[in-house]
PDB file of N, CA and C in Angstrom:
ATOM      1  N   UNK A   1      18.757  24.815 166.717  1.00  0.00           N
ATOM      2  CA  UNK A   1      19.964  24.041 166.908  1.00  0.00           C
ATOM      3  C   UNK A   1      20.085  23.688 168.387  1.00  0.00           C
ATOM      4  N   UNK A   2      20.403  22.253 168.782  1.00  0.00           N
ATOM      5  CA  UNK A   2      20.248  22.358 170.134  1.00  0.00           C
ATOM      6  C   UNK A   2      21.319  21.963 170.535  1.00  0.00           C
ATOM      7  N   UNK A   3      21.690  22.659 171.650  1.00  0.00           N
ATOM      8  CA  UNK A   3      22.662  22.565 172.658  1.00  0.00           C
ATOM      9  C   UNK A   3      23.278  21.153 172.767  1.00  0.00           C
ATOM     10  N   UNK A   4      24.610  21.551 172.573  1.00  0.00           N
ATOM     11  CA  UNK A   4      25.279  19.904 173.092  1.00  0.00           C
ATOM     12  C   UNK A   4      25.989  19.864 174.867  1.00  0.00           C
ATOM     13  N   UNK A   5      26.141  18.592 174.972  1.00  0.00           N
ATOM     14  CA  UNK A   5      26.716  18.622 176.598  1.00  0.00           C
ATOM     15  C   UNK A   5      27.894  19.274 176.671  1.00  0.00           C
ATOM     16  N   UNK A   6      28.654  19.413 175.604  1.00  0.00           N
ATOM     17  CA  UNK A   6      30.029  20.024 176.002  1.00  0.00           C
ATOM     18  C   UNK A   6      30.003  21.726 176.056  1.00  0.00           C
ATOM     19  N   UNK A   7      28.614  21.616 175.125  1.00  0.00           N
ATOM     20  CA  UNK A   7      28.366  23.415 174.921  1.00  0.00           C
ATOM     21  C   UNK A   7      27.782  23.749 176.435  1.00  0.00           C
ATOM     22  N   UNK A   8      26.813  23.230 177.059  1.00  0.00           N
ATOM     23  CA  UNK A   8      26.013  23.215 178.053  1.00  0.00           C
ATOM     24  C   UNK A   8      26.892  23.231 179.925  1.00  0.00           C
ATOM     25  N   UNK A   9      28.163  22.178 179.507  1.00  0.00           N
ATOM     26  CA  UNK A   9      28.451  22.265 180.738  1.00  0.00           C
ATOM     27  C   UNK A   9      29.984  23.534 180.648  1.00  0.00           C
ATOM     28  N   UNK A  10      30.144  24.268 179.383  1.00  0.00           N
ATOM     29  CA  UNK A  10      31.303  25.189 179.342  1.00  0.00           C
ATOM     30  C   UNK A  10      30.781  26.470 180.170  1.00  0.00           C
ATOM     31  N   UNK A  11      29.086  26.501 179.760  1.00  0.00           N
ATOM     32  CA  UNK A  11      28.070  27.573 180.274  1.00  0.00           C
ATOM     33  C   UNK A  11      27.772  27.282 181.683  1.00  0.00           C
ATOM     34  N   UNK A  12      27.893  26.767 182.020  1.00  0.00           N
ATOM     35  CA  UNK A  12      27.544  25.636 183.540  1.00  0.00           C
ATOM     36  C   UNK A  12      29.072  26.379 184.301  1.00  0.00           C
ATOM     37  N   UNK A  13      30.438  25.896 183.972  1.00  0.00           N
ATOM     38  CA  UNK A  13      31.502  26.519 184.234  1.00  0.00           C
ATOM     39  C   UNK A  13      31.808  27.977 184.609  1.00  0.00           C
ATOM     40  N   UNK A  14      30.948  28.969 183.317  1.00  0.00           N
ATOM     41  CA  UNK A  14      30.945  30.140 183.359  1.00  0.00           C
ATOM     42  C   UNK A  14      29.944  30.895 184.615  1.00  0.00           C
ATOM     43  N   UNK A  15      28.851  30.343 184.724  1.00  0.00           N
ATOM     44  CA  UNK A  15      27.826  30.658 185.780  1.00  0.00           C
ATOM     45  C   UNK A  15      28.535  30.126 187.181  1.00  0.00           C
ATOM     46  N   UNK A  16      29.435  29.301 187.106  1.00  0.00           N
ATOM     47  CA  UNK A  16      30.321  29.335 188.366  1.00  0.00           C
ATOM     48  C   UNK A  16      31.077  30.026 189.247  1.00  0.00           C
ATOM     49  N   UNK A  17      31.781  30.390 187.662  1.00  0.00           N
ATOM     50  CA  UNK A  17      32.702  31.444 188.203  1.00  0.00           C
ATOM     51  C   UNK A  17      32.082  32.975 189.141  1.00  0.00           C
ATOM     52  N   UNK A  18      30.891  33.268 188.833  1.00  0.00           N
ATOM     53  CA  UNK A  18      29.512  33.883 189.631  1.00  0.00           C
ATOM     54  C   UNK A  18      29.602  33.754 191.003  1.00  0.00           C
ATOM     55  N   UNK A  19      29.639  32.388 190.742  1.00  0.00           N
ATOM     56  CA  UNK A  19      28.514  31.382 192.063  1.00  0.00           C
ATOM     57  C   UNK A  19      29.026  30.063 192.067  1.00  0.00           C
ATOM     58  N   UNK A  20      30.192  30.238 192.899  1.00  0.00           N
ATOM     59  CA  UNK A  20      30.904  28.866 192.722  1.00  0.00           C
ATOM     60  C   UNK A  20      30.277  27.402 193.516  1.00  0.00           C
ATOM     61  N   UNK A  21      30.395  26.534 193.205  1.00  0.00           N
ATOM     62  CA  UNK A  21      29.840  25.319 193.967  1.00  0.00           C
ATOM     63  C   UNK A  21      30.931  24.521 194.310  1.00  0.00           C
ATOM     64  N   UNK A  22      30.898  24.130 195.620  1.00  0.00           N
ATOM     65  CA  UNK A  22      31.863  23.377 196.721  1.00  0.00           C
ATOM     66  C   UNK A  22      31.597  21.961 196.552  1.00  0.00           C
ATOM     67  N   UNK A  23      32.025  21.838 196.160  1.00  0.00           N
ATOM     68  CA  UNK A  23      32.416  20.228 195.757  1.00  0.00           C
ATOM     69  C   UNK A  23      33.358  19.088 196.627  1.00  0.00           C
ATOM     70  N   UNK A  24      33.735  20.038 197.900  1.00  0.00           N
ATOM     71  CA  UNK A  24      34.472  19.377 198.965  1.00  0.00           C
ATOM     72  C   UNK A  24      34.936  18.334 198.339  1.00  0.00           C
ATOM     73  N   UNK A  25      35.106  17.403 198.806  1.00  0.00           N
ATOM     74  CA  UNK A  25      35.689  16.617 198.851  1.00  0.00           C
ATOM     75  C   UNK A  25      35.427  14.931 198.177  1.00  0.00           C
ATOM     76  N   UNK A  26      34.251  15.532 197.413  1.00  0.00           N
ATOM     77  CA  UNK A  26      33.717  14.246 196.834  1.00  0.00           C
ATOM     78  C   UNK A  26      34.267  13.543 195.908  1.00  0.00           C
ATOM     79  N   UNK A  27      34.286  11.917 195.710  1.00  0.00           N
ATOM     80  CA  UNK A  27      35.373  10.944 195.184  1.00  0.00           C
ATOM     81  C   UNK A  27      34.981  10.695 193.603  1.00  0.00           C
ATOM     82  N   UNK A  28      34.487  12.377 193.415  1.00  0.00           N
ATOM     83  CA  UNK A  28      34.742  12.411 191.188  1.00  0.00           C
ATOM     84  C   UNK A  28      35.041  13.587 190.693  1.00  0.00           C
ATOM     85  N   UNK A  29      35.528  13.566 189.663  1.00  0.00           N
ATOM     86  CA  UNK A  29      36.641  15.275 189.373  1.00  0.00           C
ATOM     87  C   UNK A  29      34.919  16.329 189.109  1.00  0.00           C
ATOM     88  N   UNK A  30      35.733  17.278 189.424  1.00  0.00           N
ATOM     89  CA  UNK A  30      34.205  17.970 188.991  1.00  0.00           C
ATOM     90  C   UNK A  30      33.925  18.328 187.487  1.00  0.00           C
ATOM     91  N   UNK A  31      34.392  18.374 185.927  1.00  0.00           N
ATOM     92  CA  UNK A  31      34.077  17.980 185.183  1.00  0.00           C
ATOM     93  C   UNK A  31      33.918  17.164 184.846  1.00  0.00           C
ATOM     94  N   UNK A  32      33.601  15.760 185.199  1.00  0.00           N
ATOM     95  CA  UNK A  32      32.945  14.726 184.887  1.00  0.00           C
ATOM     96  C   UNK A  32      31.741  14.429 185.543  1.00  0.00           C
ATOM     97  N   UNK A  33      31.673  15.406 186.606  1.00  0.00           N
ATOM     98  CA  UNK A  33      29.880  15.467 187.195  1.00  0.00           C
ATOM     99  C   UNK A  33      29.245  16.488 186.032  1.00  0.00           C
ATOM    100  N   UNK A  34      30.121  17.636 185.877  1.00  0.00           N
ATOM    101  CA  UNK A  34      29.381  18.514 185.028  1.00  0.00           C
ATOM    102  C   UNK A  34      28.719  18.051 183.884  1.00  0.00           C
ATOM    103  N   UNK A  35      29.775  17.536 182.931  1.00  0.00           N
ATOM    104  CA  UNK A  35      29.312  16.348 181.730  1.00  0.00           C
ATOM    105  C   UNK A  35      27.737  15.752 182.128  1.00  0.00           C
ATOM    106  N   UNK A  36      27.949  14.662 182.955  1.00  0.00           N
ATOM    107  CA  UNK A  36      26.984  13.932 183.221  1.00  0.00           C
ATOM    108  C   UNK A  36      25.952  14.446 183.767  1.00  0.00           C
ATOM    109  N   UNK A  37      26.048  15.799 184.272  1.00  0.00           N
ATOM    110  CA  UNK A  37      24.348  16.465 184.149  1.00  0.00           C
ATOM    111  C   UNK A  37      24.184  17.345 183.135  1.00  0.00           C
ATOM    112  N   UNK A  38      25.292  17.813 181.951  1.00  0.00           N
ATOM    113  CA  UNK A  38      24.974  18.298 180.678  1.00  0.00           C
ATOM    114  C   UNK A  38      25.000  17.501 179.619  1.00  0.00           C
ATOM    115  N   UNK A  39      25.207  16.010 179.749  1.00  0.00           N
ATOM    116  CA  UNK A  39      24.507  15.033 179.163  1.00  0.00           C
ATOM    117  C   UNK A  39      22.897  14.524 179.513  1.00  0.00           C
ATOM    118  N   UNK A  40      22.978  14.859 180.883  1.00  0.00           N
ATOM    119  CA  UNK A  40      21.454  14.183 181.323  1.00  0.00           C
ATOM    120  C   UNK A  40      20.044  15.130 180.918  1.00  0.00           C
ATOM    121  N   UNK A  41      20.692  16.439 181.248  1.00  0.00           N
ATOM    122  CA  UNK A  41      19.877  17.548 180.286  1.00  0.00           C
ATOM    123  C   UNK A  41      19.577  17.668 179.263  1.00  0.00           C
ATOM    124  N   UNK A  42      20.795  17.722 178.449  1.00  0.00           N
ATOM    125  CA  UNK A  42      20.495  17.697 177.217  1.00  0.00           C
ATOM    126  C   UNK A  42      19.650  16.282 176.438  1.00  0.00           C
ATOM    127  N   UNK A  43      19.554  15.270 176.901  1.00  0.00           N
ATOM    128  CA  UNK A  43      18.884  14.391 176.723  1.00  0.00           C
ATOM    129  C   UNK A  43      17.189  14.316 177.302  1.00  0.00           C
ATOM    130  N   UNK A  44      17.101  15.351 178.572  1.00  0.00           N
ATOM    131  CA  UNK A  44      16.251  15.479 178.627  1.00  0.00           C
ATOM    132  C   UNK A  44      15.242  16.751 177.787  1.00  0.00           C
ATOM    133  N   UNK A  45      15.827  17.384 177.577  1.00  0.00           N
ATOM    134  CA  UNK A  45      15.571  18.588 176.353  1.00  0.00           C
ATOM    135  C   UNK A  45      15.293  17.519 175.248  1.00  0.00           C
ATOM    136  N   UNK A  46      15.910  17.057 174.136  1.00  0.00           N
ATOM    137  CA  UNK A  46      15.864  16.542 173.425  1.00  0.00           C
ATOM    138  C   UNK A  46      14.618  15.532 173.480  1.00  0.00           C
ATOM    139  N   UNK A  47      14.163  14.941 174.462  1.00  0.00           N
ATOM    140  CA  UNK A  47      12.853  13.728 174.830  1.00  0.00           C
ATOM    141  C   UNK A  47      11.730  15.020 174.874  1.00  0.00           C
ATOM    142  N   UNK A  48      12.181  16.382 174.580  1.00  0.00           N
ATOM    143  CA  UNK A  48      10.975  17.285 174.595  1.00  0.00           C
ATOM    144  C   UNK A  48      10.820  18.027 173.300  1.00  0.00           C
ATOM    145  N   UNK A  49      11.637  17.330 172.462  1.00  0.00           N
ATOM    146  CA  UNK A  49      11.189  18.292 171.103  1.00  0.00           C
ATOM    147  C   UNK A  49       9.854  18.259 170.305  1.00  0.00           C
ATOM    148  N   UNK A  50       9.026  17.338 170.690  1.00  0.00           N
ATOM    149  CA  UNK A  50       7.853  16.919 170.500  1.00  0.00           C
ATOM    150  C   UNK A  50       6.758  18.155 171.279  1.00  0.00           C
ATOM    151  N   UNK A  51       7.462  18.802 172.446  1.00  0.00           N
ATOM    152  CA  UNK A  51       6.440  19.436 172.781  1.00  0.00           C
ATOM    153  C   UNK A  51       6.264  21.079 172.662  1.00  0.00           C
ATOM    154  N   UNK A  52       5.092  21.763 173.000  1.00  0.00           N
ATOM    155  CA  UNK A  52       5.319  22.914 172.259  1.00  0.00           C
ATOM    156  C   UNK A  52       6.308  23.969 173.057  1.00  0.00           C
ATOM    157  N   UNK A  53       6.838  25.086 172.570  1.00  0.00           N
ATOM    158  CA  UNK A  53       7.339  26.043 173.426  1.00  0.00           C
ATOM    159  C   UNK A  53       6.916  26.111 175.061  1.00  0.00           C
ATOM    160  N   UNK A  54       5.551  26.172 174.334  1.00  0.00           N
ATOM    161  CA  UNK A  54       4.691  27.073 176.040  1.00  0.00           C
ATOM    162  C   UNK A  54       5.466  25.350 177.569  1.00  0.00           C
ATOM    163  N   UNK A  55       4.819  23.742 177.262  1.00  0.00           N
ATOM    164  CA  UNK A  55       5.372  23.064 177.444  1.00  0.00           C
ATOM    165  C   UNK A  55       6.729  22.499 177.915  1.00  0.00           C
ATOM    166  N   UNK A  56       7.840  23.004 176.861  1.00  0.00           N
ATOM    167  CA  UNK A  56       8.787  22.761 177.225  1.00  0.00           C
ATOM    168  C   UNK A  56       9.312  23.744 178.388  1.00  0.00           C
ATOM    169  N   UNK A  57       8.904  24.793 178.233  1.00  0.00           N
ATOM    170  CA  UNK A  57       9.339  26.087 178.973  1.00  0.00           C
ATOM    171  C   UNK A  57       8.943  25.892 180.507  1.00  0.00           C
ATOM    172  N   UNK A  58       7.436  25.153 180.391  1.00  0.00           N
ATOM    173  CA  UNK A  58       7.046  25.075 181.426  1.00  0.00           C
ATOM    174  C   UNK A  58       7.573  23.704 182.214  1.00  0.00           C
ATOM    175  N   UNK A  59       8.016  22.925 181.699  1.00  0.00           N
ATOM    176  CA  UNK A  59       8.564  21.566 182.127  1.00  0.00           C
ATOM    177  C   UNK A  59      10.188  22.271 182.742  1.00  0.00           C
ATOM    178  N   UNK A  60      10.691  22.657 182.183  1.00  0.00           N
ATOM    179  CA  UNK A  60      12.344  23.132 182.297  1.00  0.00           C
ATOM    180  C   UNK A  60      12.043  24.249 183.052  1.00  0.00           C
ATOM    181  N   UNK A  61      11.228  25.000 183.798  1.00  0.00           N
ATOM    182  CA  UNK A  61      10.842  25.906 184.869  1.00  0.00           C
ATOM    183  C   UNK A  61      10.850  24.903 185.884  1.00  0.00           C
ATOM    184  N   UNK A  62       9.805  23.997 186.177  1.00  0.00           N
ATOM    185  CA  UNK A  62       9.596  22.954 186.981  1.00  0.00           C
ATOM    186  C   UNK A  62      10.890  22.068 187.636  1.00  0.00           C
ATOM    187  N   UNK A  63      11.281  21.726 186.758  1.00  0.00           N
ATOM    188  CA  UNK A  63      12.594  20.790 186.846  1.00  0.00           C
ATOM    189  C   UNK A  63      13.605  21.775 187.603  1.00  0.00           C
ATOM    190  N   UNK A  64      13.931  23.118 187.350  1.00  0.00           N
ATOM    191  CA  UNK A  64      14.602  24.225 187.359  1.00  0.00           C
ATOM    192  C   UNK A  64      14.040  24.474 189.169  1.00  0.00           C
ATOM    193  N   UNK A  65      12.897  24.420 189.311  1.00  0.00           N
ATOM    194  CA  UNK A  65      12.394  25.134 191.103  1.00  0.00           C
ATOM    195  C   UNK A  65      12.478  23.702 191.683  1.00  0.00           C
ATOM    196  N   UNK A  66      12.693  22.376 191.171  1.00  0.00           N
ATOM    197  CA  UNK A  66      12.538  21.579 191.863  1.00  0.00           C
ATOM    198  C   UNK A  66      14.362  21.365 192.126  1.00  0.00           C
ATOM    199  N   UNK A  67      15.195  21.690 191.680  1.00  0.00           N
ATOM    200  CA  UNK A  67      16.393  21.721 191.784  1.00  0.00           C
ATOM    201  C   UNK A  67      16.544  22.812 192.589  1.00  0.00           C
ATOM    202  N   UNK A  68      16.136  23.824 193.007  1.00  0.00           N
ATOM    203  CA  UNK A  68      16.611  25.115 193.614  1.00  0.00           C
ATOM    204  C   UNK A  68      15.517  24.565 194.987  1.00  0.00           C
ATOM    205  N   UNK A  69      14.917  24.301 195.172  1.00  0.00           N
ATOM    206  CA  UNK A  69      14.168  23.786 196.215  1.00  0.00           C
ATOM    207  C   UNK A  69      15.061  22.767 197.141  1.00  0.00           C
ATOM    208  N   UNK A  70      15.670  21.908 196.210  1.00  0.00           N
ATOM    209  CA  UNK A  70      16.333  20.723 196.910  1.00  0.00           C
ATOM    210  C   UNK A  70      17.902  21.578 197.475  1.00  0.00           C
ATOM    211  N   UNK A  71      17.972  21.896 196.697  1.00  0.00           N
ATOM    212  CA  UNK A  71      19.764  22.845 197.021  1.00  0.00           C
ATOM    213  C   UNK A  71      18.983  23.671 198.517  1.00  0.00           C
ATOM    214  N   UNK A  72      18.289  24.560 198.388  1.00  0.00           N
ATOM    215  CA  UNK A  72      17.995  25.322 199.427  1.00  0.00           C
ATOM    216  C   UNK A  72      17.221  24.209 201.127  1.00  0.00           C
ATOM    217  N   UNK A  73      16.968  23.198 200.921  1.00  0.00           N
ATOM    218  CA  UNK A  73      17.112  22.234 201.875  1.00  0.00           C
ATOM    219  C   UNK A  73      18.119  21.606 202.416  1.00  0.00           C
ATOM    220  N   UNK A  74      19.187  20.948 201.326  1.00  0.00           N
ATOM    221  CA  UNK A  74      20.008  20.390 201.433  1.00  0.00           C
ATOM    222  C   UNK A  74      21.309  21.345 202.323  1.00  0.00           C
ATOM    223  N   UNK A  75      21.558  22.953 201.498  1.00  0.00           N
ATOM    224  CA  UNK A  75      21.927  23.723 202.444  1.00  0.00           C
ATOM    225  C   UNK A  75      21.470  24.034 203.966  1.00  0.00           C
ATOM    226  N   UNK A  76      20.021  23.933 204.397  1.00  0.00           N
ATOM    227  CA  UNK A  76      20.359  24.498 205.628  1.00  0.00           C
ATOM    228  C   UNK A  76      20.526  23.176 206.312  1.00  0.00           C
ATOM    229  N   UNK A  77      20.329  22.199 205.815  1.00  0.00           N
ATOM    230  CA  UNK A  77      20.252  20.968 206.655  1.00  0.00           C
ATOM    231  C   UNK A  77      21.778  21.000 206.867  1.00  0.00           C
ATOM    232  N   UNK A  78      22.859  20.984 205.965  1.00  0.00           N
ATOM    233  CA  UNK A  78      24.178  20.870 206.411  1.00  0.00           C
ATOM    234  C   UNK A  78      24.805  21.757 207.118  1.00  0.00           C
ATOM    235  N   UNK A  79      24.029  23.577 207.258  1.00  0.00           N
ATOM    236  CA  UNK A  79      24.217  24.262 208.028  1.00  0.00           C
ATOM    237  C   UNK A  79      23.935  23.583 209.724  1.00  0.00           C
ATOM    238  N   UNK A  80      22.392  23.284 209.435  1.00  0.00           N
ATOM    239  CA  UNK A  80      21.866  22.833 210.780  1.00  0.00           C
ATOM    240  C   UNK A  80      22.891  21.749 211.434  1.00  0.00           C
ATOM    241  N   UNK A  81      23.516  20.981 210.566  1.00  0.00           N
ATOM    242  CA  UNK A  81      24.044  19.429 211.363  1.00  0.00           C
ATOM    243  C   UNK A  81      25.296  19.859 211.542  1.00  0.00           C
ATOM    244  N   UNK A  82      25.707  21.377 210.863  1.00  0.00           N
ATOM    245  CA  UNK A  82      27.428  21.968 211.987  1.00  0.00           C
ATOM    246  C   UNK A  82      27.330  23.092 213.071  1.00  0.00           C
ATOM    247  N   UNK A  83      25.634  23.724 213.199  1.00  0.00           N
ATOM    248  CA  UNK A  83      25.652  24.256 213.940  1.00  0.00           C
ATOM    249  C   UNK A  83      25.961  25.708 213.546  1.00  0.00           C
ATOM    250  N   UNK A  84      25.928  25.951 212.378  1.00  0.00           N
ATOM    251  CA  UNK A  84      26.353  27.238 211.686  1.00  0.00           C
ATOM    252  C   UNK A  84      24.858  27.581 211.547  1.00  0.00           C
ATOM    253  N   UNK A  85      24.622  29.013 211.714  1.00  0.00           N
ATOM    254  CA  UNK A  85      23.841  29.554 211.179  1.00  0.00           C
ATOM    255  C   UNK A  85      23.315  30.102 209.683  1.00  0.00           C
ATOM    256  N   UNK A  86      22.052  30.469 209.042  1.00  0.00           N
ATOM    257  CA  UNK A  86      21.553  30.175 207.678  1.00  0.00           C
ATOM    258  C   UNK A  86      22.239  31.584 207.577  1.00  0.00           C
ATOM    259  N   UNK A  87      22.645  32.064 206.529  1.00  0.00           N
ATOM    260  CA  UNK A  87      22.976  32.998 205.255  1.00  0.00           C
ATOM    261  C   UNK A  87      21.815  34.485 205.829  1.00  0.00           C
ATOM    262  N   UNK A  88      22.012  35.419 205.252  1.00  0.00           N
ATOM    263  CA  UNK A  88      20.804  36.626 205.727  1.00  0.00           C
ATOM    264  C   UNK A  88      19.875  36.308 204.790  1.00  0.00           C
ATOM    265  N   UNK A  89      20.774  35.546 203.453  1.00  0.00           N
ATOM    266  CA  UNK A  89      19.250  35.948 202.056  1.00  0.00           C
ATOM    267  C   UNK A  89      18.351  34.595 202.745  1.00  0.00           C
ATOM    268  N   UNK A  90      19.083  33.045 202.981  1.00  0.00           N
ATOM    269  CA  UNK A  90      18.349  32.262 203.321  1.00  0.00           C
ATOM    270  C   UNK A  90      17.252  32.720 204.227  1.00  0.00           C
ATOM    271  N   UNK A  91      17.497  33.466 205.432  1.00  0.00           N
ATOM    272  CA  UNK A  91      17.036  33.440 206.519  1.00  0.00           C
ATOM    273  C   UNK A  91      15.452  34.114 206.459  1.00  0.00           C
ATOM    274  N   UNK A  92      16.069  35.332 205.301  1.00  0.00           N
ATOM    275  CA  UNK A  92      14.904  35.876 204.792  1.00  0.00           C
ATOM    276  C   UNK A  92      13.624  35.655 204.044  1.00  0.00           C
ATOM    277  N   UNK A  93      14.398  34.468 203.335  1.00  0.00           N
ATOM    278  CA  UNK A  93      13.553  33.658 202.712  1.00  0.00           C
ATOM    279  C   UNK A  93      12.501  32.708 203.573  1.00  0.00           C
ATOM    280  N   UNK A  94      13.438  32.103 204.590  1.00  0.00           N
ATOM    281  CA  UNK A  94      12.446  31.025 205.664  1.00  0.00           C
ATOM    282  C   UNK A  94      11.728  32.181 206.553  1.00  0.00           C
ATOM    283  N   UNK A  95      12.159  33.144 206.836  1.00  0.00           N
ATOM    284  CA  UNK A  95      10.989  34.189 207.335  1.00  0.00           C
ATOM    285  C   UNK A  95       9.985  34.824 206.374  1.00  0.00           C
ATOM    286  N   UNK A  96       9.903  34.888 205.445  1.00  0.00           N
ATOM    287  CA  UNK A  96       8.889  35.153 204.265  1.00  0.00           C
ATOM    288  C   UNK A  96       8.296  33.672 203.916  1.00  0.00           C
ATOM    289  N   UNK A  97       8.517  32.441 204.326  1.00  0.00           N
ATOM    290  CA  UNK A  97       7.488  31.473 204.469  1.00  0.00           C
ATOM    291  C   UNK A  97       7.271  31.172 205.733  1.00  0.00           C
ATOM    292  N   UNK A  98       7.400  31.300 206.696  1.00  0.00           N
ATOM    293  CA  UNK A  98       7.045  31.410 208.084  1.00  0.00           C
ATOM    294  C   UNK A  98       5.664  32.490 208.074  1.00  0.00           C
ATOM    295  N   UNK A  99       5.792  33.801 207.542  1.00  0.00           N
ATOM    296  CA  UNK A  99       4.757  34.845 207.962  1.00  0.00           C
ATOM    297  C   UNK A  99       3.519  33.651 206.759  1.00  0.00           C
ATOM    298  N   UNK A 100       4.234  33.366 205.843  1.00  0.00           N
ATOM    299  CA  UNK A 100       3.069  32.934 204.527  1.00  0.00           C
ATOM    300  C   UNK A 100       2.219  31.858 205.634  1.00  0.00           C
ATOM    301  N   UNK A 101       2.645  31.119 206.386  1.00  0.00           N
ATOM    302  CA  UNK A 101       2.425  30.173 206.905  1.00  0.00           C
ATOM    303  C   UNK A 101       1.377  30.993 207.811  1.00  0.00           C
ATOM    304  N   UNK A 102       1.673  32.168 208.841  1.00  0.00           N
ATOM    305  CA  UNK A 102       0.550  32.597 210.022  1.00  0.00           C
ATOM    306  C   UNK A 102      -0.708  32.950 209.118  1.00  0.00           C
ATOM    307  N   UNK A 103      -0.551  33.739 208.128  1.00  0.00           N
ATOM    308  CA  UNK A 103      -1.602  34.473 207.818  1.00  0.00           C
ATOM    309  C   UNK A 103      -2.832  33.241 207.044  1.00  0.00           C
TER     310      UNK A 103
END
């Protein structure tokens, strides 16, 4: 049975409350961004029912590090352009690819 957008972005809501996301000040309510990337998902899930487990799993991993990749740029860059310094977990992280980088 597959997931609908309204089921998808209630779960989206709940993982917030976790790990909330700042939405400053941008000019759209924030459930109607949610929708429209638990519509865009779920549509993209759905363009994968054709493929096998191993596939889909591995496509929705991909999609999944390429989203956590961009967030973790996009953060320090807006750190960098106020002059605030990165987070301890960030920092740790760009020093565990810094050493990957000497050796």
């Amino acid at each position: 049975m597959p997931v609908k957008p309204d089921q998808l972005a209630a779960l989206m809501r709940e993982v917030e409350q976790e790990d909330p996301i700042d939405f400053a000040d941008l000019p759209f309510a924030e459930d109607d961004l949610r929708e429209l990337v638990a519509t865009h998902l779920c549509e993209m899930a759905a363009a994968m029912e054709n493929f096998s487990t191993e596939d889909r799993l591995m496509t929705l991993l991909a999609v999944s590090a390429k989203l956590v990749l961009e967030n973790l740029v996009l953060h320090v860059q807006l750190l960098r352009r106020h002059g605030l310094p990165v987070g301890d977990n960030v920092d740790a992280l760009l020093n565990r690819l810094r050493k990957g980088e000497a050796e």
